[in-house]
PDB file of N, CA and C in Angstrom:
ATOM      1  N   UNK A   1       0.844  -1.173   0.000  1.00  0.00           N
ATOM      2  CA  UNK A   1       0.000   0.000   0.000  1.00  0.00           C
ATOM      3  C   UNK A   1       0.884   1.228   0.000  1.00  0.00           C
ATOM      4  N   UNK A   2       0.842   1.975  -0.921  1.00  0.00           N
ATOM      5  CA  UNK A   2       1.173   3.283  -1.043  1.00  0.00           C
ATOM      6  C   UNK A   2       0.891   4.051  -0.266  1.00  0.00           C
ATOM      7  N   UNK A   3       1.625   4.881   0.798  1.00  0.00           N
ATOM      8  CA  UNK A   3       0.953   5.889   2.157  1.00  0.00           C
ATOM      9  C   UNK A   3       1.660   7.272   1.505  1.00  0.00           C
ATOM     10  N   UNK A   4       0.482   8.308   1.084  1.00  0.00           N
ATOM     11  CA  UNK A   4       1.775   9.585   0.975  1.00  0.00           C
ATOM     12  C   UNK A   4       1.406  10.219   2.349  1.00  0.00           C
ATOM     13  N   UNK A   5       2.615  11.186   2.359  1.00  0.00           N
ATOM     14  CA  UNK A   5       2.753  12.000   3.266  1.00  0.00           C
ATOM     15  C   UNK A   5       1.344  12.938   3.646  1.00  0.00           C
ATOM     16  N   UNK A   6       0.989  13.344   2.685  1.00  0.00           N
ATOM     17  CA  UNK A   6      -0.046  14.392   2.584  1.00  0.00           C
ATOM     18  C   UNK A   6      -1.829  12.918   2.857  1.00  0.00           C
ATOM     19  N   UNK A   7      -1.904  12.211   2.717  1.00  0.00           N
ATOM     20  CA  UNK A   7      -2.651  11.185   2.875  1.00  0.00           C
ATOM     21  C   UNK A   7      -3.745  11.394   4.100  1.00  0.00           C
ATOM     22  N   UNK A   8      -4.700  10.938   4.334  1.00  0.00           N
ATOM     23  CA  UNK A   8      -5.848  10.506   5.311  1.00  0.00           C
ATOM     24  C   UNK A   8      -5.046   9.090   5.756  1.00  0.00           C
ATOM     25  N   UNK A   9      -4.850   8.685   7.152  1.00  0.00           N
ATOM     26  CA  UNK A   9      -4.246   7.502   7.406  1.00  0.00           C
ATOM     27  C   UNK A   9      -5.154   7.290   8.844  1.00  0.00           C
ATOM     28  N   UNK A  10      -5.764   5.907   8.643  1.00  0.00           N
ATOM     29  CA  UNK A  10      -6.642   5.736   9.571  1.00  0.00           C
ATOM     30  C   UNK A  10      -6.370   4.085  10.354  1.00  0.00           C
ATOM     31  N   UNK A  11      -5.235   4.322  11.578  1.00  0.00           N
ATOM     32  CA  UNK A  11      -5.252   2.734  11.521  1.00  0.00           C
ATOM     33  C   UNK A  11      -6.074   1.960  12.542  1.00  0.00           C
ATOM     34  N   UNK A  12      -6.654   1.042  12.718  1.00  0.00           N
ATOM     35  CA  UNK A  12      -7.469   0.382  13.227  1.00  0.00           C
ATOM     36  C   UNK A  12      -7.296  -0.923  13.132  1.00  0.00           C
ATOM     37  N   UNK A  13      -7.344  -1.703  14.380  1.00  0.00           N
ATOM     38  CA  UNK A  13      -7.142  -3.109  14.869  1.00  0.00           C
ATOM     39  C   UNK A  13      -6.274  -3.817  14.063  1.00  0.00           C
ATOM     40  N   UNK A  14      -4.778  -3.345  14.070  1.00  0.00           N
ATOM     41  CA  UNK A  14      -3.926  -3.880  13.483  1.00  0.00           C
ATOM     42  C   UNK A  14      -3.970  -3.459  11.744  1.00  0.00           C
ATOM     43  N   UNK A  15      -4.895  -3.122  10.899  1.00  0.00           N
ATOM     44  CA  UNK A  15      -5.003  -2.615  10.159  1.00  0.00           C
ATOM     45  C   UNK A  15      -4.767  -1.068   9.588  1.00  0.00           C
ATOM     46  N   UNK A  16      -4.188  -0.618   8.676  1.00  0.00           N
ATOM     47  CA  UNK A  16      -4.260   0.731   7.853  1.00  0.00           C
ATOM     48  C   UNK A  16      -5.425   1.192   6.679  1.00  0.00           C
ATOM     49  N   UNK A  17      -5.899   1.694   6.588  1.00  0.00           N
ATOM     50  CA  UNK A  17      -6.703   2.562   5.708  1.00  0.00           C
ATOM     51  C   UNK A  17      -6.535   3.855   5.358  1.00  0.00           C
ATOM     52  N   UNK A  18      -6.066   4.093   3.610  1.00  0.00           N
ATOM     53  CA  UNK A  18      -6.184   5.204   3.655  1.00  0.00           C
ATOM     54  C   UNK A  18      -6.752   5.996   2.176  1.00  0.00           C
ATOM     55  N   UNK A  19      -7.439   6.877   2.326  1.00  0.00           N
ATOM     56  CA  UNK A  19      -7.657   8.059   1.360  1.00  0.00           C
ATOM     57  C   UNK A  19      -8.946   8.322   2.068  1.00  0.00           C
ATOM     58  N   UNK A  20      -9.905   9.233   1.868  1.00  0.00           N
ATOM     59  CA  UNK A  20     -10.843   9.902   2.546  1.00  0.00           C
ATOM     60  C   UNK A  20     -12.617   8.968   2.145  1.00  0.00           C
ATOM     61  N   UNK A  21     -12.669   8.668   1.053  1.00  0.00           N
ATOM     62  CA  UNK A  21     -13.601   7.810   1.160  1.00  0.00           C
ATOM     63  C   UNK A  21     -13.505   6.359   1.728  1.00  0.00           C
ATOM     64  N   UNK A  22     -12.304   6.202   1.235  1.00  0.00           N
ATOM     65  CA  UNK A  22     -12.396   4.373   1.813  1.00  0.00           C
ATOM     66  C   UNK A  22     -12.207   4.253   3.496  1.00  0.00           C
ATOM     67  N   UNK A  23     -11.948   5.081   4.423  1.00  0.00           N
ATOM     68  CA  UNK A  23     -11.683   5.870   5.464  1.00  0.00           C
ATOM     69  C   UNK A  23     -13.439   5.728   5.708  1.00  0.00           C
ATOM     70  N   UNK A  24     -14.120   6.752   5.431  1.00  0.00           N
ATOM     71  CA  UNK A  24     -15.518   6.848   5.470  1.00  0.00           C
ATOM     72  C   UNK A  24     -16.642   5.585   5.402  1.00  0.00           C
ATOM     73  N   UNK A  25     -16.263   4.853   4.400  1.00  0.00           N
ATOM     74  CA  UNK A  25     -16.995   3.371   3.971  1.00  0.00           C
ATOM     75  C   UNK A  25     -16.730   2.728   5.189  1.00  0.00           C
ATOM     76  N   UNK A  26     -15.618   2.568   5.573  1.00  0.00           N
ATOM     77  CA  UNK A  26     -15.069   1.727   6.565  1.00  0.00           C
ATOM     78  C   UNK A  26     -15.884   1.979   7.739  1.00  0.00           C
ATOM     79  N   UNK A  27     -15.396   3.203   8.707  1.00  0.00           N
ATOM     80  CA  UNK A  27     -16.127   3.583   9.502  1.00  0.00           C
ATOM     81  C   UNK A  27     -18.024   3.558   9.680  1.00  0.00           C
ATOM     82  N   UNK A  28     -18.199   3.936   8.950  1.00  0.00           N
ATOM     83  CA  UNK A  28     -19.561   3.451   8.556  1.00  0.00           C
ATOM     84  C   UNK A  28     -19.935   1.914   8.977  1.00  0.00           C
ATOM     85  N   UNK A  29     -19.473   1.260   7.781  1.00  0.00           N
ATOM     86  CA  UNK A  29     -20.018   0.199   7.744  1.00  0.00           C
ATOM     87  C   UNK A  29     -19.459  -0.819   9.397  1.00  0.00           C
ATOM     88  N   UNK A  30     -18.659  -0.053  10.053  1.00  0.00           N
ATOM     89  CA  UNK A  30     -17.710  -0.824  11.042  1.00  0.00           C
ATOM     90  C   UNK A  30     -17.996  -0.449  12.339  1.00  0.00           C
ATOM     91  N   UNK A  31     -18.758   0.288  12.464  1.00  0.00           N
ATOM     92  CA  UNK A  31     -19.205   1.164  13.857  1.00  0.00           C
ATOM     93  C   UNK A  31     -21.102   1.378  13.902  1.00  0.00           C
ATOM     94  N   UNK A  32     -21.291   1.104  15.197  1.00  0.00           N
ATOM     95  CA  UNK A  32     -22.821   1.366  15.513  1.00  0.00           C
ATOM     96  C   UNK A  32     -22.971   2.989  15.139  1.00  0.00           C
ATOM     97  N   UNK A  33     -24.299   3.201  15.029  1.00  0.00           N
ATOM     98  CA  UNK A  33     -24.671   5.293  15.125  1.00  0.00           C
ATOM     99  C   UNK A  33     -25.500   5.569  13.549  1.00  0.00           C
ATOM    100  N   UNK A  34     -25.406   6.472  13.874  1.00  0.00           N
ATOM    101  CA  UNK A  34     -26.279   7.237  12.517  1.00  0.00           C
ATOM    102  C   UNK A  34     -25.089   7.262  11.265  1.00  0.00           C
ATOM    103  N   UNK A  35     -25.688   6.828  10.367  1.00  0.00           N
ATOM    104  CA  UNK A  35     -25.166   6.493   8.793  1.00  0.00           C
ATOM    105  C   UNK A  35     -24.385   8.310   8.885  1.00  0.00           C
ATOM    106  N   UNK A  36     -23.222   7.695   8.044  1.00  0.00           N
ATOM    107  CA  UNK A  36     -22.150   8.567   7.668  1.00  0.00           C
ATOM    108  C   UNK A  36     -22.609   8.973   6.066  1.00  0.00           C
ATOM    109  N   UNK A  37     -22.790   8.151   5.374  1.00  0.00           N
ATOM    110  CA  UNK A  37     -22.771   7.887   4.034  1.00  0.00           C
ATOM    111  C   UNK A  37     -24.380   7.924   3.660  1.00  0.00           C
ATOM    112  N   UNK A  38     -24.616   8.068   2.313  1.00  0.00           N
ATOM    113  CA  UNK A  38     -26.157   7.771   1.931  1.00  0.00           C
ATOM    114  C   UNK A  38     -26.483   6.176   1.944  1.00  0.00           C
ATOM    115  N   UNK A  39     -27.506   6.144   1.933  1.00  0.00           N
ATOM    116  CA  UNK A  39     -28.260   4.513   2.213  1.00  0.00           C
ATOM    117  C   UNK A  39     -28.448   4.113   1.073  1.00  0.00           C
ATOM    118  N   UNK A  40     -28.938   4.789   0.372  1.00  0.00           N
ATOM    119  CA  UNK A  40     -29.471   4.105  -1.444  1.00  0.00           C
ATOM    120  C   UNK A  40     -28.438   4.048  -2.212  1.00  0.00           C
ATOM    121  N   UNK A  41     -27.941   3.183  -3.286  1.00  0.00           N
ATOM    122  CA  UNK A  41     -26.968   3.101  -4.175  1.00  0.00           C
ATOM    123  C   UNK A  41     -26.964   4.702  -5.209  1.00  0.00           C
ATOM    124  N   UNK A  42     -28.260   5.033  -5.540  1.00  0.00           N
ATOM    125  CA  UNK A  42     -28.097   6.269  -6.521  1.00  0.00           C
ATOM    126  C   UNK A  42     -27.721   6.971  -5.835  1.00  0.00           C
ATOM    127  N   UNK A  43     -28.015   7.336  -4.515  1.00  0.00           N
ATOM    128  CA  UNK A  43     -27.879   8.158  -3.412  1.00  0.00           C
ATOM    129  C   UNK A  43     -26.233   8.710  -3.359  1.00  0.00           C
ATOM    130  N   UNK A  44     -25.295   7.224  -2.676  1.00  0.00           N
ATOM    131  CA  UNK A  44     -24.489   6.890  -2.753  1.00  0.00           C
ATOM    132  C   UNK A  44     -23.541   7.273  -4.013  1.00  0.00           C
ATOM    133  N   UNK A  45     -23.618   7.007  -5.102  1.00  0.00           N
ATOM    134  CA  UNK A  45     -23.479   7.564  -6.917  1.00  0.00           C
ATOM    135  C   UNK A  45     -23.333   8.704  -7.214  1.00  0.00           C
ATOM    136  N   UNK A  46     -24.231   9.461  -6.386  1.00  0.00           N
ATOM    137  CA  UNK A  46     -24.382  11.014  -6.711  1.00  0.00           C
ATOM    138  C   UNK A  46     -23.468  11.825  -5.756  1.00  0.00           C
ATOM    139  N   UNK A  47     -23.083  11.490  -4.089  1.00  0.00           N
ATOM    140  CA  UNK A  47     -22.127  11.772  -3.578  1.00  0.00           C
ATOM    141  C   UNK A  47     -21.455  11.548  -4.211  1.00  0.00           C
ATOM    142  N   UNK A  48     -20.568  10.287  -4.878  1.00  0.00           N
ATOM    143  CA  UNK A  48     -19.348  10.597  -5.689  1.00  0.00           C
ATOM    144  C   UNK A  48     -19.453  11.054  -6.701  1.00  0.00           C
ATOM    145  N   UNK A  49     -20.199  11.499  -7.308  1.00  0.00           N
ATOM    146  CA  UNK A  49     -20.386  12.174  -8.591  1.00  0.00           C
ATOM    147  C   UNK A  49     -20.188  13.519  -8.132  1.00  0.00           C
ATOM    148  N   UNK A  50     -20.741  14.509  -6.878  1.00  0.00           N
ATOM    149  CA  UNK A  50     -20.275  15.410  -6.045  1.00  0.00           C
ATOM    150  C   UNK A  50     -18.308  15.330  -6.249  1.00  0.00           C
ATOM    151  N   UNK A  51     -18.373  14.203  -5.381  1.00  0.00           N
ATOM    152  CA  UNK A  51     -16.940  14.041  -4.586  1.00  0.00           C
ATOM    153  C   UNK A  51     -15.730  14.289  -6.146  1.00  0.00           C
ATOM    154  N   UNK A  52     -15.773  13.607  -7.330  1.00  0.00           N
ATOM    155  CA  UNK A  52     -15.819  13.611  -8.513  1.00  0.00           C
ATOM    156  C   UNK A  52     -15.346  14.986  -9.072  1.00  0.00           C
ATOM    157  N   UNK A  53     -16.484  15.939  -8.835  1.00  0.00           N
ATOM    158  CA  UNK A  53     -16.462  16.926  -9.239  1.00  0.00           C
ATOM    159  C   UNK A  53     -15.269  18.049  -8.656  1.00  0.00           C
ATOM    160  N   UNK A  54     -15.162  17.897  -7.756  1.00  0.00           N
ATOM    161  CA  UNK A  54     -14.197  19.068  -7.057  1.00  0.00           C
ATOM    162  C   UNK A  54     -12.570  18.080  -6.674  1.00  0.00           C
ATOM    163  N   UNK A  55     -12.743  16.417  -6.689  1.00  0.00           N
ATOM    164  CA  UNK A  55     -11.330  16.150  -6.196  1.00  0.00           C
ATOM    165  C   UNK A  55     -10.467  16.695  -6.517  1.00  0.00           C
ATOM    166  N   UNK A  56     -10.352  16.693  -8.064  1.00  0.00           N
ATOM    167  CA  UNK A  56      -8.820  17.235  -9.281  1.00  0.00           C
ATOM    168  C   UNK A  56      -8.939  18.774  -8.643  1.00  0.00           C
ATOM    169  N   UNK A  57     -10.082  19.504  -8.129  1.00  0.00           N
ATOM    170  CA  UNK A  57      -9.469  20.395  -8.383  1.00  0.00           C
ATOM    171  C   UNK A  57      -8.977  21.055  -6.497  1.00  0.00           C
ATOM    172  N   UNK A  58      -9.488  20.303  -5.497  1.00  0.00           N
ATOM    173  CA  UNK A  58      -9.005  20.394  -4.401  1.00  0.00           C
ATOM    174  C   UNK A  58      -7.517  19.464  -3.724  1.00  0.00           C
ATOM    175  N   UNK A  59      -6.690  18.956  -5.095  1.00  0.00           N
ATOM    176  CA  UNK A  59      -5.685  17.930  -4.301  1.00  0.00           C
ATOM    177  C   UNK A  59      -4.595  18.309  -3.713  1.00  0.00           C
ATOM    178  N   UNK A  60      -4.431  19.675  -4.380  1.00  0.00           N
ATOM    179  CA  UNK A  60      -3.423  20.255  -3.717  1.00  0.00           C
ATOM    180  C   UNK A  60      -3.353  21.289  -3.413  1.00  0.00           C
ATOM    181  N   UNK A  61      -2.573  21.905  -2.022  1.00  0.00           N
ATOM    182  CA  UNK A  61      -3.615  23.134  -1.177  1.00  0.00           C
ATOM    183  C   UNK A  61      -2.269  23.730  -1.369  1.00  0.00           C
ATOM    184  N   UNK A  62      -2.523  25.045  -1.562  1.00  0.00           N
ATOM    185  CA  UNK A  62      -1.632  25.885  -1.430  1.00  0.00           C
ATOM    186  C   UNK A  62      -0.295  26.362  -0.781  1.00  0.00           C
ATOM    187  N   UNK A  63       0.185  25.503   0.239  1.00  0.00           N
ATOM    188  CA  UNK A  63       0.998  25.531   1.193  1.00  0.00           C
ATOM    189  C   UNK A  63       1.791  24.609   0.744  1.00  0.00           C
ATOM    190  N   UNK A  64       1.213  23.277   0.062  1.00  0.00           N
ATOM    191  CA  UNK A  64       2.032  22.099  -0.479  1.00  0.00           C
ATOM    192  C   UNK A  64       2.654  22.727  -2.012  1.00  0.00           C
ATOM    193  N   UNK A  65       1.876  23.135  -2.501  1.00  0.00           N
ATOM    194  CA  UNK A  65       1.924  23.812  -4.151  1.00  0.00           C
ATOM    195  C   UNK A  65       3.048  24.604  -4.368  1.00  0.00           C
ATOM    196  N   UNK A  66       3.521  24.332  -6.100  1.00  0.00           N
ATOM    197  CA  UNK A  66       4.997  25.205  -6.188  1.00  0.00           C
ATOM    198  C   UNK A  66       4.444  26.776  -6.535  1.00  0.00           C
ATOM    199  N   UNK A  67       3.196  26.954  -7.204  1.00  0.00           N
ATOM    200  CA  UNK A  67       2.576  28.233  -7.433  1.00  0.00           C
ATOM    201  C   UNK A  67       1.485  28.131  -6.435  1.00  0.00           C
ATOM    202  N   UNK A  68       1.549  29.115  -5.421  1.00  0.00           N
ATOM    203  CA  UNK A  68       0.329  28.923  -4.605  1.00  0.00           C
ATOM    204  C   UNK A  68      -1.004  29.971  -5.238  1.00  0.00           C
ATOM    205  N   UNK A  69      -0.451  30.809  -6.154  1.00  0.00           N
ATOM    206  CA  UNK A  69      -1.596  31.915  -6.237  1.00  0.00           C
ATOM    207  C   UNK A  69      -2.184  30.850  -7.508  1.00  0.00           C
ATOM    208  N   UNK A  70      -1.702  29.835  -8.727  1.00  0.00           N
ATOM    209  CA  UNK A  70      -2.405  28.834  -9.438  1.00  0.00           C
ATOM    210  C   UNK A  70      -3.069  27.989  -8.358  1.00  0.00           C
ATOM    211  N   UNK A  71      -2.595  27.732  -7.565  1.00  0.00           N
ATOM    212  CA  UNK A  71      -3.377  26.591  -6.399  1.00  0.00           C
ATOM    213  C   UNK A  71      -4.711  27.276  -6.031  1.00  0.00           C
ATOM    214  N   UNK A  72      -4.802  28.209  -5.621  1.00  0.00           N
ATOM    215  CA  UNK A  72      -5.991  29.081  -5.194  1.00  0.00           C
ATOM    216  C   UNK A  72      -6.732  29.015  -6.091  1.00  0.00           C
ATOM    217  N   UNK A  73      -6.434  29.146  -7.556  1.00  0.00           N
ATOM    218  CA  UNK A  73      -7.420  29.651  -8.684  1.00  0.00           C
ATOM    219  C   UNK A  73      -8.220  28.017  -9.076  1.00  0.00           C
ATOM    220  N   UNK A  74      -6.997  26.979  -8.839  1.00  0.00           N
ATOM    221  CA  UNK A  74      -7.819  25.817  -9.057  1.00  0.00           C
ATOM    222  C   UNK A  74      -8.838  25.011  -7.536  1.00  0.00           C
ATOM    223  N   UNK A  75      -8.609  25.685  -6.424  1.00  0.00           N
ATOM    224  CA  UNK A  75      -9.299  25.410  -5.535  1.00  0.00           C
ATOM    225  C   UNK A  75     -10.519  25.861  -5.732  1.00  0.00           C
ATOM    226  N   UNK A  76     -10.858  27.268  -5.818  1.00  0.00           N
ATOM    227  CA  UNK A  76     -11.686  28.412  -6.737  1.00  0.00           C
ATOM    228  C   UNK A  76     -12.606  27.928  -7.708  1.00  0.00           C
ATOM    229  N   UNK A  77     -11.564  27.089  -8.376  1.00  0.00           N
ATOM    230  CA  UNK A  77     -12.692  27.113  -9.312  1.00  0.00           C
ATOM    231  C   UNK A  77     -13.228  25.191  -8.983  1.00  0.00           C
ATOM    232  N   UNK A  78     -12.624  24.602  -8.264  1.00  0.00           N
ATOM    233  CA  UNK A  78     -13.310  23.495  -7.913  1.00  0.00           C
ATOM    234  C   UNK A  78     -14.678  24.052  -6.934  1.00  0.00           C
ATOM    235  N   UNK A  79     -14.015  24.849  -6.343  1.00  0.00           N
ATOM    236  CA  UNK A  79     -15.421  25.144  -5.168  1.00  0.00           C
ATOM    237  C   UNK A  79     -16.566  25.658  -5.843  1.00  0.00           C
ATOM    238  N   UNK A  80     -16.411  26.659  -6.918  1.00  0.00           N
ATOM    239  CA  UNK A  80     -17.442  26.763  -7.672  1.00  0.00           C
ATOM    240  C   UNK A  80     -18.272  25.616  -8.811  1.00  0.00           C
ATOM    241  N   UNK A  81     -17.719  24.912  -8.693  1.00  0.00           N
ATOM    242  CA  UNK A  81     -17.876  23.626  -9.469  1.00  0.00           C
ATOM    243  C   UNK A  81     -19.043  22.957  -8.589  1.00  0.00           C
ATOM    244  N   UNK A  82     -18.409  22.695  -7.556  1.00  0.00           N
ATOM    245  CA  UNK A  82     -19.200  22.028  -6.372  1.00  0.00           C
ATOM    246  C   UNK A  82     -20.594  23.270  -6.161  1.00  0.00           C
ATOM    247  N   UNK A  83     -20.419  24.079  -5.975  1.00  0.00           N
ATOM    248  CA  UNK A  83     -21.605  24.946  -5.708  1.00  0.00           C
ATOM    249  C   UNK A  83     -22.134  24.932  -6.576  1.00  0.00           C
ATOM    250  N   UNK A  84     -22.361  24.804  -7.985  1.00  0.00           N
ATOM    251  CA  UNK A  84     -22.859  24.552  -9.251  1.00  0.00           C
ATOM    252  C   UNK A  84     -23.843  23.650  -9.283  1.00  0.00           C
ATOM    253  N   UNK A  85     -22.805  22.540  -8.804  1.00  0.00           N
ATOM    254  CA  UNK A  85     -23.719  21.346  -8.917  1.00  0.00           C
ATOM    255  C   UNK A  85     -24.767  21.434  -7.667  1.00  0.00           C
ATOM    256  N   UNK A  86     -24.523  22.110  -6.377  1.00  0.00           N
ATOM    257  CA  UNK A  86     -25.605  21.509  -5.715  1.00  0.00           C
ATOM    258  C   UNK A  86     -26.401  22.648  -5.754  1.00  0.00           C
ATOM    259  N   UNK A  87     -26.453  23.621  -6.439  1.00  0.00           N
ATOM    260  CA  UNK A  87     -27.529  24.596  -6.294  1.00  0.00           C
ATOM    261  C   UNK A  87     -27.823  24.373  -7.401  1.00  0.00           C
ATOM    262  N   UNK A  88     -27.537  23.303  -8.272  1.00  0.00           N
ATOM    263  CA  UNK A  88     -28.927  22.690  -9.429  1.00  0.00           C
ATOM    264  C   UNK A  88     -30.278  22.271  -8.566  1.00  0.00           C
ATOM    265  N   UNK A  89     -31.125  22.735  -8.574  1.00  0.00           N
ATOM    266  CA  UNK A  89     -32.556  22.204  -8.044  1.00  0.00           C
ATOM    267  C   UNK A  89     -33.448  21.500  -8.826  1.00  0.00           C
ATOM    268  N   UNK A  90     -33.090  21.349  -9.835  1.00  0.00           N
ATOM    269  CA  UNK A  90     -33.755  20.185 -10.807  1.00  0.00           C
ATOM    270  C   UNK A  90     -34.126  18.631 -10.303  1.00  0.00           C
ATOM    271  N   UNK A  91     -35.407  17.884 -10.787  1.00  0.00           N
ATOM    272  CA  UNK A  91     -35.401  16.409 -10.180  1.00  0.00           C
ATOM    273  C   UNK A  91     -33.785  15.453 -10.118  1.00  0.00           C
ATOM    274  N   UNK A  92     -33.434  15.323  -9.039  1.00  0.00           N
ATOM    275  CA  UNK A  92     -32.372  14.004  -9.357  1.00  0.00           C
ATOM    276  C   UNK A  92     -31.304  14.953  -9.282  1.00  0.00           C
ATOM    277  N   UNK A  93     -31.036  16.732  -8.371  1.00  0.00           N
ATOM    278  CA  UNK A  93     -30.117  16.917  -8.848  1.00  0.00           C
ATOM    279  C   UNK A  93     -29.644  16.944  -7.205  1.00  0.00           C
ATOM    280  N   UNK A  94     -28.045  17.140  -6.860  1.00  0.00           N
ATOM    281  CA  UNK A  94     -28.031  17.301  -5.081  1.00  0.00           C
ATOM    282  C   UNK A  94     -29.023  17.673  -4.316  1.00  0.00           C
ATOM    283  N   UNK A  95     -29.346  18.811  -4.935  1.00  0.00           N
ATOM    284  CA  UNK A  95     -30.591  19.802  -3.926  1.00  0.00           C
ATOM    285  C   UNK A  95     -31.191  18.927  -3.339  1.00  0.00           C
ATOM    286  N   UNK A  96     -32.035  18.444  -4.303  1.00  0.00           N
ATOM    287  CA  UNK A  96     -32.807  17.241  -4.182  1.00  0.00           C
ATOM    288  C   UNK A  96     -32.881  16.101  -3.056  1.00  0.00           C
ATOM    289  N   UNK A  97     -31.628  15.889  -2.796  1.00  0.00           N
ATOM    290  CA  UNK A  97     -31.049  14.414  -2.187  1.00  0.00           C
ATOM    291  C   UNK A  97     -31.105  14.491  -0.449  1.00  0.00           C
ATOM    292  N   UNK A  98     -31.696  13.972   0.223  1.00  0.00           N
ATOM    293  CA  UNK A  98     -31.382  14.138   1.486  1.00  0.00           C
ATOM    294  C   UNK A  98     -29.692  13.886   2.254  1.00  0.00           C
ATOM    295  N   UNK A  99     -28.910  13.431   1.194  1.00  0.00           N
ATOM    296  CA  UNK A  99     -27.763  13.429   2.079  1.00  0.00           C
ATOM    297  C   UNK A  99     -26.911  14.613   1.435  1.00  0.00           C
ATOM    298  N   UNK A 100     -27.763  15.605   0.786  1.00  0.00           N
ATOM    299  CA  UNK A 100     -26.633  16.893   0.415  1.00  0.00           C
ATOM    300  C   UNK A 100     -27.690  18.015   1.264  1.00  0.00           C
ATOM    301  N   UNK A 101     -28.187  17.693   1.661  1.00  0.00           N
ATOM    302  CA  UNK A 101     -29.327  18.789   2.082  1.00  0.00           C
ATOM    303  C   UNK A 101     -28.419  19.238   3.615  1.00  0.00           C
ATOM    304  N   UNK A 102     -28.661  20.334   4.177  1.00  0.00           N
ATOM    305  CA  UNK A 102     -27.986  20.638   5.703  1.00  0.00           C
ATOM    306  C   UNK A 102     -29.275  21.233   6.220  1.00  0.00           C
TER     307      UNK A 102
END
């Protein structure tokens, strides 16, 4: 298993896990309490279709970055990406979904 430095590292009962969803699945599915994750598979689909949307452009934060003022502009414009998509209010779009709703 590949661990980078910059990584989500989650270890548990002799085990490692890492990147931010498989981290999430885990916990979830591995612990009693209220669901972390959506319950329905489309549900589920459309968070990563969310998650999808902004990764490439949130991977690297400005502090790690050799141009930090390009880092900003692609954070920028991932975040607007993400706000895009969930202030679509159309059937089937985030708005919509009870696990994007706050």
């Amino acid at each position: 298993m590949f661990v980078s430095s910059r990584s989500p590292l989650l270890w548990d009962e002799g085990f490692a896990l890492v990147e931010s969803l498989v981290i999430a699945q885990h916990v979830d599915e591995s612990h009693e309490g209220r669901d972390l994750l959506p319950r329905t598979a489309k549900e589920r689909a459309r968070m990563r279709e969310l998650i999808a949307t902004i990764a490439g452009k949130l991977e690297i934060t400005p502090s790690h970055a050799r141009d930090a003022n390009a880092a900003r502009k692609r954070i920028g414009e991932g975040h607007a990406a993400l706000d895009a998509a969930l202030s679509d209010a159309a059937p089937g779009s985030a708005a919509t979904h009870r696990c994007c709703r706050t």
